[in-house]
C-alpha atoms as a PDB file:
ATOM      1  CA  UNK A   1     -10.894  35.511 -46.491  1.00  0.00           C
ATOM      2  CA  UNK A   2     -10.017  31.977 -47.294  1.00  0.00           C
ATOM      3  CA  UNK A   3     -10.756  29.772 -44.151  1.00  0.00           C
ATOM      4  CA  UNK A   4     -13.486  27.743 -42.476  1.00  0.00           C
ATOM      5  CA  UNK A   5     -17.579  27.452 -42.851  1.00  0.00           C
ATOM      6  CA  UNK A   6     -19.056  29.338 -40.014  1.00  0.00           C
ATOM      7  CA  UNK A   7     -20.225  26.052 -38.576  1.00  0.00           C
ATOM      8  CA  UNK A   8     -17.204  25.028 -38.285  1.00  0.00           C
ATOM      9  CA  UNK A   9     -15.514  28.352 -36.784  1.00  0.00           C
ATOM     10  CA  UNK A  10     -18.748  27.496 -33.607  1.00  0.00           C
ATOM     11  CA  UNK A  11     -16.853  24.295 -33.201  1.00  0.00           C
ATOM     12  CA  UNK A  12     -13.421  25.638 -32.698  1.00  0.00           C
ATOM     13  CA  UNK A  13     -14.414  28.500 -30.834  1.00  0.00           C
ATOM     14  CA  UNK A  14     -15.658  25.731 -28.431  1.00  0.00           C
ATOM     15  CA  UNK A  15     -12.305  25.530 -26.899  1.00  0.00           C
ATOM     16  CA  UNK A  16     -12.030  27.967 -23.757  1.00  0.00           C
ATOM     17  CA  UNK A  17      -9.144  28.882 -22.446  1.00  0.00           C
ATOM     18  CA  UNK A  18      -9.871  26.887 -19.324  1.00  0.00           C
ATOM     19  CA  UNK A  19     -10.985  24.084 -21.200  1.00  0.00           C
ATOM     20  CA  UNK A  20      -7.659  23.767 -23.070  1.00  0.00           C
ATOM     21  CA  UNK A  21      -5.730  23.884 -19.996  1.00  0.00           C
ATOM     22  CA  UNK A  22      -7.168  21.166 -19.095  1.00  0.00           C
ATOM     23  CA  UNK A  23      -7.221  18.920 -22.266  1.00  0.00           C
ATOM     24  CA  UNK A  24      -3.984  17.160 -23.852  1.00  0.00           C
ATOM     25  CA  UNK A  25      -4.314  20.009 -27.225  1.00  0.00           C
ATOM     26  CA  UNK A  26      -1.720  19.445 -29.954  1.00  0.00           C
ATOM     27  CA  UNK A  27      -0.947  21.331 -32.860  1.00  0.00           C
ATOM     28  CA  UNK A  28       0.898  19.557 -35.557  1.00  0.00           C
ATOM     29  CA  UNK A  29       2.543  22.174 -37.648  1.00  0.00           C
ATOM     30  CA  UNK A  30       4.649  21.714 -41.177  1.00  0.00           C
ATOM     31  CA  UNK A  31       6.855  24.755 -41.823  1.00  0.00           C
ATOM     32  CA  UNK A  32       7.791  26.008 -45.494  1.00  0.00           C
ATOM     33  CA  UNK A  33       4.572  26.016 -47.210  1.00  0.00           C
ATOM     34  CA  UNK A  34       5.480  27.047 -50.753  1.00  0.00           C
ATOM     35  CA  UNK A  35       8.739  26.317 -50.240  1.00  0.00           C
ATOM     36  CA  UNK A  36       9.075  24.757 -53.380  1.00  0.00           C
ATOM     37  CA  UNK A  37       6.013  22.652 -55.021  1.00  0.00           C
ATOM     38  CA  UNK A  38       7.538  19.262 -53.918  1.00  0.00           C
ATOM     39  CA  UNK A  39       7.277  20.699 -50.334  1.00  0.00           C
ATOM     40  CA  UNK A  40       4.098  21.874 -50.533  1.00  0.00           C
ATOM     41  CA  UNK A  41       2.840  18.397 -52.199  1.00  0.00           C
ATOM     42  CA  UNK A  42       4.405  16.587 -48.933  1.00  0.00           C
ATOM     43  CA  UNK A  43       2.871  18.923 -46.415  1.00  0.00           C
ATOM     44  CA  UNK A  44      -0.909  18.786 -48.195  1.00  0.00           C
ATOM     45  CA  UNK A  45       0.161  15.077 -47.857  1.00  0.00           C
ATOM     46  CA  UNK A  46       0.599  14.686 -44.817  1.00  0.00           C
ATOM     47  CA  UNK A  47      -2.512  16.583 -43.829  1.00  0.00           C
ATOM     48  CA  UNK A  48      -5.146  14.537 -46.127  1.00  0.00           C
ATOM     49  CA  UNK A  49      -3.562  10.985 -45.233  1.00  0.00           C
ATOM     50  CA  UNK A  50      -2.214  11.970 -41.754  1.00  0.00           C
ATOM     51  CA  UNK A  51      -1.522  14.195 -38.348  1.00  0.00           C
ATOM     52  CA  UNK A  52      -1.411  17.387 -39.732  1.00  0.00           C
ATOM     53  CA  UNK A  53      -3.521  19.983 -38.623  1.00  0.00           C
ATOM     54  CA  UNK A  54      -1.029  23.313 -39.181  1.00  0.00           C
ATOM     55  CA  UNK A  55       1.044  25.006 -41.695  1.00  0.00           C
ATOM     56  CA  UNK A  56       3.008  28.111 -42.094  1.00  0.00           C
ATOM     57  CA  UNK A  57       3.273  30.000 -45.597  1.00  0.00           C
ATOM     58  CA  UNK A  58       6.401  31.477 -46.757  1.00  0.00           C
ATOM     59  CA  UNK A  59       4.963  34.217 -48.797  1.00  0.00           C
ATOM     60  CA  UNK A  60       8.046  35.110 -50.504  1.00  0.00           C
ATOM     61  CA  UNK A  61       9.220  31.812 -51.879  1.00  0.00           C
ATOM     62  CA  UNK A  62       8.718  30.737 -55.856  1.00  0.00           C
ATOM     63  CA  UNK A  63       6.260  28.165 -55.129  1.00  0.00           C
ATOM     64  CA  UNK A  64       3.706  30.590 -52.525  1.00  0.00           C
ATOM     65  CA  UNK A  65       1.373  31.474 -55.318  1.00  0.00           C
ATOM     66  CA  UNK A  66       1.113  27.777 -56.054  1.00  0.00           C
ATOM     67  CA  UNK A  67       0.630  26.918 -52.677  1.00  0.00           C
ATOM     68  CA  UNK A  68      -1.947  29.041 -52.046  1.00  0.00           C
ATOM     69  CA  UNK A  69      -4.334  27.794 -55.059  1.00  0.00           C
ATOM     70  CA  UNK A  70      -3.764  24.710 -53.442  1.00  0.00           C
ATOM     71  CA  UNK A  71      -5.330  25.463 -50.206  1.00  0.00           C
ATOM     72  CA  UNK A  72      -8.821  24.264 -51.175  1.00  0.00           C
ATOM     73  CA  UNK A  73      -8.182  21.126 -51.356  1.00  0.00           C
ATOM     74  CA  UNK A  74      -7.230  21.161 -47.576  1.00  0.00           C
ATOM     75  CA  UNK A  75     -10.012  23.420 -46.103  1.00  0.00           C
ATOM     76  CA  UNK A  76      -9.682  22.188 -42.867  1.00  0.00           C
ATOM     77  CA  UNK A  77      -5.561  23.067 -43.016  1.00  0.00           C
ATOM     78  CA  UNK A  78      -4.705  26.190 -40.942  1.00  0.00           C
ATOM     79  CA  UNK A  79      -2.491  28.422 -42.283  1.00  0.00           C
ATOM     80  CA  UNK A  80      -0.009  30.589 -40.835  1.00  0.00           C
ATOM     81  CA  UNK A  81       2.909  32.934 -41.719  1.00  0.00           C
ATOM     82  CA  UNK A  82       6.651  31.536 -41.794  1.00  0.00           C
ATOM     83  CA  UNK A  83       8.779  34.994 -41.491  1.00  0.00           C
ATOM     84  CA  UNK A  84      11.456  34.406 -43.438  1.00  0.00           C
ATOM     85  CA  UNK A  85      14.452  36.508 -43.804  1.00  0.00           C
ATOM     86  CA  UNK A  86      17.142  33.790 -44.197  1.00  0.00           C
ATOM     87  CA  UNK A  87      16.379  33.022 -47.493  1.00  0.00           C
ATOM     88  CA  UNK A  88      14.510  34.060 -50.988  1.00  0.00           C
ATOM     89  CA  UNK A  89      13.869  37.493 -52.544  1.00  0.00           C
ATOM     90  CA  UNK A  90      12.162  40.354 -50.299  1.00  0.00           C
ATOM     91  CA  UNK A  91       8.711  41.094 -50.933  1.00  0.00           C
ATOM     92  CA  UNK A  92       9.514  44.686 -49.181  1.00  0.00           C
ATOM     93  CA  UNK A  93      11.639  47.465 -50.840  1.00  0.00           C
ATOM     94  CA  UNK A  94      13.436  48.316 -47.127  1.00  0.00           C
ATOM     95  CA  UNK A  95      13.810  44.079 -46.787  1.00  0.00           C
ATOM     96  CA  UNK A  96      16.299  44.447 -49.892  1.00  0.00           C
ATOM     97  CA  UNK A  97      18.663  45.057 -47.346  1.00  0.00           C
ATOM     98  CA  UNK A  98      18.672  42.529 -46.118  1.00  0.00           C
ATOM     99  CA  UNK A  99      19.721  40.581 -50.020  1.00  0.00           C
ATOM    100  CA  UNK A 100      23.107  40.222 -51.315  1.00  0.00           C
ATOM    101  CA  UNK A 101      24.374  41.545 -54.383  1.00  0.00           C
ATOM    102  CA  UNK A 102      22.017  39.536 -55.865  1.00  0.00           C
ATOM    103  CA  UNK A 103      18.857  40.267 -54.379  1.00  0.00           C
ATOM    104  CA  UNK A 104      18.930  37.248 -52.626  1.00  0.00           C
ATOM    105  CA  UNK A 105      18.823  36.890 -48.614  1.00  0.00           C
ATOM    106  CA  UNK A 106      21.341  33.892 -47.637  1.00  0.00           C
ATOM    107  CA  UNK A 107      21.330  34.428 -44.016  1.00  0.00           C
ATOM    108  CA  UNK A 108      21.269  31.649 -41.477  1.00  0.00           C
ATOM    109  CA  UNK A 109      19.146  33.168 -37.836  1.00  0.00           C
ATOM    110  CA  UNK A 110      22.768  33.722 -36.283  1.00  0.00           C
ATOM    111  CA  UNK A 111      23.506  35.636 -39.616  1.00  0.00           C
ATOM    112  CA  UNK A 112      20.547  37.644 -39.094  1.00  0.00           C
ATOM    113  CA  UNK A 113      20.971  38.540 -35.548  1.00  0.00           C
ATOM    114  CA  UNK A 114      25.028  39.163 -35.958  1.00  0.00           C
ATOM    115  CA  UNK A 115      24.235  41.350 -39.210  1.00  0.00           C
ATOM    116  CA  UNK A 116      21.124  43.191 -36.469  1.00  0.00           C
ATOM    117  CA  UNK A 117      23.757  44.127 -33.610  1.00  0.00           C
ATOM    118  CA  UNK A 118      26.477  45.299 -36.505  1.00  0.00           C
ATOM    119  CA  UNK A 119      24.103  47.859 -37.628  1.00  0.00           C
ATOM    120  CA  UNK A 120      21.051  47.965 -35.310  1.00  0.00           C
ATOM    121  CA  UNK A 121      19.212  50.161 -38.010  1.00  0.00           C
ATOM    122  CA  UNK A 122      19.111  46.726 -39.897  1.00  0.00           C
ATOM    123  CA  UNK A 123      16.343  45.659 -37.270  1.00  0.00           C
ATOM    124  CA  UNK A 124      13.985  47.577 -39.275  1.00  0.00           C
ATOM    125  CA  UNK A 125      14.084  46.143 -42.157  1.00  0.00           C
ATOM    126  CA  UNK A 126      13.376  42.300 -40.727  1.00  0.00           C
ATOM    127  CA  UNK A 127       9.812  44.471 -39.365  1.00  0.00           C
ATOM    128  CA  UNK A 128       9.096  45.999 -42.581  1.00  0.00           C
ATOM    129  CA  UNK A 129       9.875  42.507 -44.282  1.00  0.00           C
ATOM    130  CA  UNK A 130       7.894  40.596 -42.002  1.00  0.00           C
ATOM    131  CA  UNK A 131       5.100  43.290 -42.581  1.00  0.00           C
ATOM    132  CA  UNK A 132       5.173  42.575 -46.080  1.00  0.00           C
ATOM    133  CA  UNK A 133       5.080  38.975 -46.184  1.00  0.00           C
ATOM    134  CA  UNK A 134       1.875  39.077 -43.533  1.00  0.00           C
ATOM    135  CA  UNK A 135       0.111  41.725 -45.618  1.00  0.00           C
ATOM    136  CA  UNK A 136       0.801  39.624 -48.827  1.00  0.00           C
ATOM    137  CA  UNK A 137      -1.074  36.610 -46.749  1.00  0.00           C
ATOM    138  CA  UNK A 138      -3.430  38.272 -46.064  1.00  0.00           C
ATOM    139  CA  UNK A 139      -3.972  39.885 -49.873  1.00  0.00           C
ATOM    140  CA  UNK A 140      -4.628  35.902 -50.573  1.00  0.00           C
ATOM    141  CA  UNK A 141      -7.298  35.716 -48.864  1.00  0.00           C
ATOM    142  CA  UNK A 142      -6.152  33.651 -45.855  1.00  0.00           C
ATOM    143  CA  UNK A 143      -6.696  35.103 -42.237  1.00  0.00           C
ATOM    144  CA  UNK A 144      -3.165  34.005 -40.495  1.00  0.00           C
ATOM    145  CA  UNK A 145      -3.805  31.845 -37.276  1.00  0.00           C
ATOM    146  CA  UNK A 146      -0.162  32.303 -35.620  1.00  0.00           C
ATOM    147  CA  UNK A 147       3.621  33.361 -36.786  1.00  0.00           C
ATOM    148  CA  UNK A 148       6.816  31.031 -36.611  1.00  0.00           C
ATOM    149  CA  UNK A 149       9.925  32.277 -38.123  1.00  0.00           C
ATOM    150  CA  UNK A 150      12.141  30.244 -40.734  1.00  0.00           C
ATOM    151  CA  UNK A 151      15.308  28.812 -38.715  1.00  0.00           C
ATOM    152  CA  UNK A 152      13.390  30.252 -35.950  1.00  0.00           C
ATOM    153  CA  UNK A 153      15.147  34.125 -36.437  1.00  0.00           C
ATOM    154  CA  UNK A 154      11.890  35.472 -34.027  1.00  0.00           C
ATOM    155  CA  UNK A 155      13.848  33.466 -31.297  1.00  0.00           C
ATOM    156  CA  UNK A 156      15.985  36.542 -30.499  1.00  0.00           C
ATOM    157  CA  UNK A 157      14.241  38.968 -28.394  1.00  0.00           C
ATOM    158  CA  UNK A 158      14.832  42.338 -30.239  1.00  0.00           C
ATOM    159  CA  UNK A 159      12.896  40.096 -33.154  1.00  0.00           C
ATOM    160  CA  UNK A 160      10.342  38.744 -30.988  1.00  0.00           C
ATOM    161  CA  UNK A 161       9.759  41.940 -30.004  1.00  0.00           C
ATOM    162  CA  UNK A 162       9.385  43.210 -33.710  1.00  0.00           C
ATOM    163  CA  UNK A 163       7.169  40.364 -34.002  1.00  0.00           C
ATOM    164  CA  UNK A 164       4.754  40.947 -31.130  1.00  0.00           C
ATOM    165  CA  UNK A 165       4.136  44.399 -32.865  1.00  0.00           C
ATOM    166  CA  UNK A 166       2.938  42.847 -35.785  1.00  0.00           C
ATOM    167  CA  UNK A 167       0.692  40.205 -34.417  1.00  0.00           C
ATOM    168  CA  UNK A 168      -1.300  43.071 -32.691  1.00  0.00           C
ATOM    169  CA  UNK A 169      -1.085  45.258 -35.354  1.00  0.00           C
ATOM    170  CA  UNK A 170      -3.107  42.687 -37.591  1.00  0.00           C
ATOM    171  CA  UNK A 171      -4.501  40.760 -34.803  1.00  0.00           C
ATOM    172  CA  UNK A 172      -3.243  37.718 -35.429  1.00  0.00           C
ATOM    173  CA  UNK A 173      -3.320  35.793 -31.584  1.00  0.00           C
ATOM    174  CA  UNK A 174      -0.486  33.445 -31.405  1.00  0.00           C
ATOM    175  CA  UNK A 175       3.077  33.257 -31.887  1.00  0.00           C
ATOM    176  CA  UNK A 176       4.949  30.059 -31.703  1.00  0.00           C
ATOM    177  CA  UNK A 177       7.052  29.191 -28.208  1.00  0.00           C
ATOM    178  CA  UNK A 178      10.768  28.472 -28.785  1.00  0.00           C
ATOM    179  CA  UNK A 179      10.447  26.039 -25.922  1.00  0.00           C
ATOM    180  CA  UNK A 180      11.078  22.317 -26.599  1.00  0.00           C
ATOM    181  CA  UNK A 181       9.402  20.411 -23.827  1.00  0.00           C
ATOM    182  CA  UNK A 182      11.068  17.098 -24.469  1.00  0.00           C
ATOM    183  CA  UNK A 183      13.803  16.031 -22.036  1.00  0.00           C
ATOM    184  CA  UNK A 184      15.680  13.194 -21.215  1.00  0.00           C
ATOM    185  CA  UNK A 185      15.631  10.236 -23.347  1.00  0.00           C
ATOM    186  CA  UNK A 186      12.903  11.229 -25.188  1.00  0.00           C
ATOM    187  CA  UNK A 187      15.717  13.306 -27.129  1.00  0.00           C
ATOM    188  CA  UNK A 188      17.707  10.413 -27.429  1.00  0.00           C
ATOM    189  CA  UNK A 189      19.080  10.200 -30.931  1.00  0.00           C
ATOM    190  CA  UNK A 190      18.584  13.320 -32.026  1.00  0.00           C
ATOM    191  CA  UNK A 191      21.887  15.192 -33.721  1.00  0.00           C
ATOM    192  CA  UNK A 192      24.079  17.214 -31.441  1.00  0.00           C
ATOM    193  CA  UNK A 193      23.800  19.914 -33.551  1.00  0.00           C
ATOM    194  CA  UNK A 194      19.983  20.062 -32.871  1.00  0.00           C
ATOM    195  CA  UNK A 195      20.510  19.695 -29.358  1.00  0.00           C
ATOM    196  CA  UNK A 196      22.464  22.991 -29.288  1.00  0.00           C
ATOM    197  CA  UNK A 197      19.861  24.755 -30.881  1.00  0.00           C
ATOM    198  CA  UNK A 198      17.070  23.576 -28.827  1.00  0.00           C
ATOM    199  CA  UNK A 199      18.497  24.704 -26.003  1.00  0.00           C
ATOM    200  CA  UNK A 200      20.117  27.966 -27.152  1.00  0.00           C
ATOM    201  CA  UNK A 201      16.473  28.544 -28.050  1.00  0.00           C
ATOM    202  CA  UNK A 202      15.094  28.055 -25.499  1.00  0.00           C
ATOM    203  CA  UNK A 203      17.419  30.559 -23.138  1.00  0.00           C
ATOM    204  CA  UNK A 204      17.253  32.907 -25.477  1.00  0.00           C
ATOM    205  CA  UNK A 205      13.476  32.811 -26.168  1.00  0.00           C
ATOM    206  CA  UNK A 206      12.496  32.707 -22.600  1.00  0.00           C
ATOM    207  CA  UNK A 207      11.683  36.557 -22.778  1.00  0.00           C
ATOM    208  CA  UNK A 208       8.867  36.335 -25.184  1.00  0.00           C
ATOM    209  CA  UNK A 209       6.606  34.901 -22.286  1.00  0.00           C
ATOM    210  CA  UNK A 210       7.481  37.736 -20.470  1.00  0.00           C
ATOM    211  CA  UNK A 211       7.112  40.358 -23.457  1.00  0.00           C
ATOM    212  CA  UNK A 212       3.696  38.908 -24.683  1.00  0.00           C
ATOM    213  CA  UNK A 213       2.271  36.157 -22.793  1.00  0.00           C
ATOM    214  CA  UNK A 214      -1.175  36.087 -23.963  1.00  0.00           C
ATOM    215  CA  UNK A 215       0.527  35.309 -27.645  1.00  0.00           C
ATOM    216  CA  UNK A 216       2.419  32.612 -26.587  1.00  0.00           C
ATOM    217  CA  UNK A 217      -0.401  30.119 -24.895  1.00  0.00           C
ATOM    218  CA  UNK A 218       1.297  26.923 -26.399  1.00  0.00           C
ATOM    219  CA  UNK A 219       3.122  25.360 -23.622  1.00  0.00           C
ATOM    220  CA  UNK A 220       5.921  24.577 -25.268  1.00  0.00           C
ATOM    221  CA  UNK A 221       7.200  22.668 -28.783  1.00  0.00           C
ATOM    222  CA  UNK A 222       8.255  19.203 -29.807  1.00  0.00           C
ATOM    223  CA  UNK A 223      10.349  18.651 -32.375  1.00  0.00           C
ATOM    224  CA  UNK A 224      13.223  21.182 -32.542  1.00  0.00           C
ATOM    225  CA  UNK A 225      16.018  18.448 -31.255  1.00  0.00           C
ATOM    226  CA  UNK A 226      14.675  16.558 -34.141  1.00  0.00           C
ATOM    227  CA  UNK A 227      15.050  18.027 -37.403  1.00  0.00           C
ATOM    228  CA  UNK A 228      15.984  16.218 -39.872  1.00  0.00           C
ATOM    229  CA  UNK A 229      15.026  13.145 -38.297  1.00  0.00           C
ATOM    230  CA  UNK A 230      11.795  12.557 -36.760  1.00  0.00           C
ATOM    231  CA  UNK A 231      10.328   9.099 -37.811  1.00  0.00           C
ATOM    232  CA  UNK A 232       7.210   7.263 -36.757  1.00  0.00           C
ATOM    233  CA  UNK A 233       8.621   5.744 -33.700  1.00  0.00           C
ATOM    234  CA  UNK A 234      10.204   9.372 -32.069  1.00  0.00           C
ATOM    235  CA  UNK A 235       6.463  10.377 -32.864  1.00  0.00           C
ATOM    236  CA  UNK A 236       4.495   7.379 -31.105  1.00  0.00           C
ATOM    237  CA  UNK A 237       7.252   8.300 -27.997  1.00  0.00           C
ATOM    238  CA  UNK A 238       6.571  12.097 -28.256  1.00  0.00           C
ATOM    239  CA  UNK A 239       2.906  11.464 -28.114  1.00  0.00           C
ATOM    240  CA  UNK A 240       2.780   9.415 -25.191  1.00  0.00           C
ATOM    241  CA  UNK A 241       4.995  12.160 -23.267  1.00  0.00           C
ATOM    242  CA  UNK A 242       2.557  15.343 -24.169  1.00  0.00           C
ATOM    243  CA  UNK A 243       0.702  17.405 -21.019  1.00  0.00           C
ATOM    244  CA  UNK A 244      -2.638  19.079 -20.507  1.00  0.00           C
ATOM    245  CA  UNK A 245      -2.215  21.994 -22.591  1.00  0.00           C
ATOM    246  CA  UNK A 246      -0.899  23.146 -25.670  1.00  0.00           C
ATOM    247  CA  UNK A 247       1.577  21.577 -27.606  1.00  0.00           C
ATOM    248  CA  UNK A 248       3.440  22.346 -30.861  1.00  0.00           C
ATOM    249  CA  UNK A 249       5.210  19.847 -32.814  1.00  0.00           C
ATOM    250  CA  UNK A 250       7.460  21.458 -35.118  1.00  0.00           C
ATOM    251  CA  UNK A 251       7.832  18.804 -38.490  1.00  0.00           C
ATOM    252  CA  UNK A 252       8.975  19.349 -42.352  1.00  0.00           C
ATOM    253  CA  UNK A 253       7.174  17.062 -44.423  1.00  0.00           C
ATOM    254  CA  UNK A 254       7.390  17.174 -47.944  1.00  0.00           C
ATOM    255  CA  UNK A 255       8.491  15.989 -51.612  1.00  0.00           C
ATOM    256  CA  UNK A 256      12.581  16.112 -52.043  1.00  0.00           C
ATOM    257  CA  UNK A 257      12.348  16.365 -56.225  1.00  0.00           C
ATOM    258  CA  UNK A 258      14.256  19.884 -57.036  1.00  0.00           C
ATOM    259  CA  UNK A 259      15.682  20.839 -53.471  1.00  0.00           C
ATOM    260  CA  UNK A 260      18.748  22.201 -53.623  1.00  0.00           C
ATOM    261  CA  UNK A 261      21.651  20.757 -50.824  1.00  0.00           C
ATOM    262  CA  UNK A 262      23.007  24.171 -51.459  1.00  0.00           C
ATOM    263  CA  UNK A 263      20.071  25.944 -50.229  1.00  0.00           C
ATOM    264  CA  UNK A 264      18.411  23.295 -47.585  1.00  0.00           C
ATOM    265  CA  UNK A 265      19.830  20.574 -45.572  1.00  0.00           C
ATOM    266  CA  UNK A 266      16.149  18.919 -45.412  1.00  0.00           C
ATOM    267  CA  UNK A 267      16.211  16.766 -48.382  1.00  0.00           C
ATOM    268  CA  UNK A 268      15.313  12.992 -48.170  1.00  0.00           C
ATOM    269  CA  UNK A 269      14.223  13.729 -44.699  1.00  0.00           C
ATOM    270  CA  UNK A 270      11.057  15.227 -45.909  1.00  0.00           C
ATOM    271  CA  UNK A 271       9.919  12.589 -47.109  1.00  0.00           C
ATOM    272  CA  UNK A 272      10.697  10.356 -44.448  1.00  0.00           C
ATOM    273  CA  UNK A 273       8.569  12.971 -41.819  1.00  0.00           C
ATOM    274  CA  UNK A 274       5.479  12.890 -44.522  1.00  0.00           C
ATOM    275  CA  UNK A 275       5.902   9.252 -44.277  1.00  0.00           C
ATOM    276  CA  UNK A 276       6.209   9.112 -40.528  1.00  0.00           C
ATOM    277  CA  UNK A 277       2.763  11.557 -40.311  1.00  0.00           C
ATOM    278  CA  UNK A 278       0.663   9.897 -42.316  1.00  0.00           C
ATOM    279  CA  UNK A 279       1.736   6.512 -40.539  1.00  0.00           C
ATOM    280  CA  UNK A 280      -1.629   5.000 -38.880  1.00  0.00           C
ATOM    281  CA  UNK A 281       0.163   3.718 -36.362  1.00  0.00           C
ATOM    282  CA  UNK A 282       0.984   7.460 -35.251  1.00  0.00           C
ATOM    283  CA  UNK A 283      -2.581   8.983 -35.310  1.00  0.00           C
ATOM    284  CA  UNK A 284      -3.823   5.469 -32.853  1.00  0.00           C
ATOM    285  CA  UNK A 285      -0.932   6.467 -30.860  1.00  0.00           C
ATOM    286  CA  UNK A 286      -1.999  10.390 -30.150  1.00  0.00           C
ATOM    287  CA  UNK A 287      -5.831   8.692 -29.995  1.00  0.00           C
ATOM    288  CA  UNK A 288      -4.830   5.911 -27.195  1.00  0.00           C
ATOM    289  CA  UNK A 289      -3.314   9.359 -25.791  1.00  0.00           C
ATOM    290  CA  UNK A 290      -6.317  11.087 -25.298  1.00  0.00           C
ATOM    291  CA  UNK A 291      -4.504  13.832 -27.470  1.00  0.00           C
ATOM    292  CA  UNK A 292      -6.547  16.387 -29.452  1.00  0.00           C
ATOM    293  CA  UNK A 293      -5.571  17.322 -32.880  1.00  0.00           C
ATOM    294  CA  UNK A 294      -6.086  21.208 -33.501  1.00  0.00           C
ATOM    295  CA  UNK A 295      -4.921  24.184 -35.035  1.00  0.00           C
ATOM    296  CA  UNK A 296      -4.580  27.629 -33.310  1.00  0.00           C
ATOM    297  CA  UNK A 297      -7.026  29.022 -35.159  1.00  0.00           C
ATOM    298  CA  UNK A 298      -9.482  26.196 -33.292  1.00  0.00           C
ATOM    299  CA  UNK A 299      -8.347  27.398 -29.963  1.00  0.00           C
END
């Protein structure tokens, strides 16, 4: 498996449980690895020359071969799986029905979840999808340290639920928390669009503590109100706000050259996040914090 020295796997393992409940822990996560090789550029970015610590794959995306090759450059990176059923070709036979005429899935979460309670067999093929894009992970050598979902489709419980199966199935120990902790005007500015899903998130995600708590240990995320828009300032604000614990922040860092507005809103605001991570000003800020950089596979 593609991962860490075995020195360095005796430092991680050096965070307890009661030790991190106790420490200000943040995980700084960029989604869509192998989204596209401008992505992936950004996101190994904004790991070498900034905050950084966390990335999830999406295994059935063009670039995820490329991606992968690229991981040894960034040893210290850790690397989870970004279930993806909203768009791409299926890496799973059953997940083809999920695609259009086309073969391609073009979904949006609500898609997903509308198309799920139309024809609840449907349900099964997001599993056996999901199961394939782990299980191709894992065939590339990389031991997953958590799931997140692309457009966050694992936020509906009959999903989650799916999801929790596979984590213990291939005993993978965390699953990211639909929970934005961020209130008041720390979400100032962020798009009302954004807003709505944050909190439709987090109402309808609240059953996953209840389904699988010990998967869940991240107190909550950062970032959700703020896609498309998070800059070095929202950052410096965020840090200053984060509690003993866990904390995700949920970013999208990367290079706009080939993205498609047809396919992804996040464009130019890629770049602007990779910028905004790899500001120094932004790494003194979580520092004067007493904030502690991680991954989940360090906790």
């Amino acid at each position: 498996m593609r991962r860490v020295s075995l020195g360095a796997w005796r430092y991680y393992n050096h965070v307890s449980v009661s030790k991190s409940r106790k420490e200000k822990l943040v995980v700084i996560n960029a989604d869509d690895f192998g989204f596209s090789t401008g992505v992936t550029e950004g996101i190994l970015r904004a790991h070498l020359e900034g905050v950084v610590t966390s990335t999830t794959i999406m295994a059935n995306m063009p670039a995820a071969e490329e991606a992968v090759a690229r991981l040894d450059e960034a040893p210290e990176l850790g690397v989870g799986v970004h279930l993806n059923v909203s768009q791409g070709r299926p890496l799973s036979r059953t997940g083809e029905a999920l695609a259009e005429g086309d073969g391609v899935m073009r979904r949006s979460a609500v898609g997903v979840v509308l198309a799920c309670i139309r024809r609840p067999g449907l349900i099964d093929a997001v599993e056996a999808e999901f199961d394939a894009q782990i299980r191709w992970t894992l065939d590339h050598g990389i031991r997953p340290t958590h799931l997140d979902s692309h457009r966050h489709t694992h936020g509906w419980p009959a999903v989650f639920a799916r999801v929790v199966k596979l984590a213990r199935r291939y005993d993978i120990r965390f699953i990211r928390r639909l929970r934005e902790v961020l209130t008041g005007r720390r979400r100032a500015g962020s798009p009302l669009r954004q807003l709505v899903v944050s909190r439709a998130l987090a109402l309808v995600g609240a059953a996953g503590g209840n389904i699988a708590p010990e998967l869940t240990r991240a107190g909550g995320t950062m970032g959700i109100s703020r896609g498309g828009c998070i800059d070095a300032d929202w950052l410096i604000r965020a840090a200053r706000s984060v509690r003993p614990g866990v904390t995700e922040f949920i970013t999208h860092p990367g290079l706009p050259d080939g993205l498609d507005p047809a396919y992804t809103r996040l464009i130019e605001s890629r770049r602007g996040e990779m910028e905004a991570l790899c500001d120094p000003r932004v790494r003194r800020a979580f520092e004067r914090n007493g904030i502690r950089l991680v991954h989940y596979g360090q906790l």
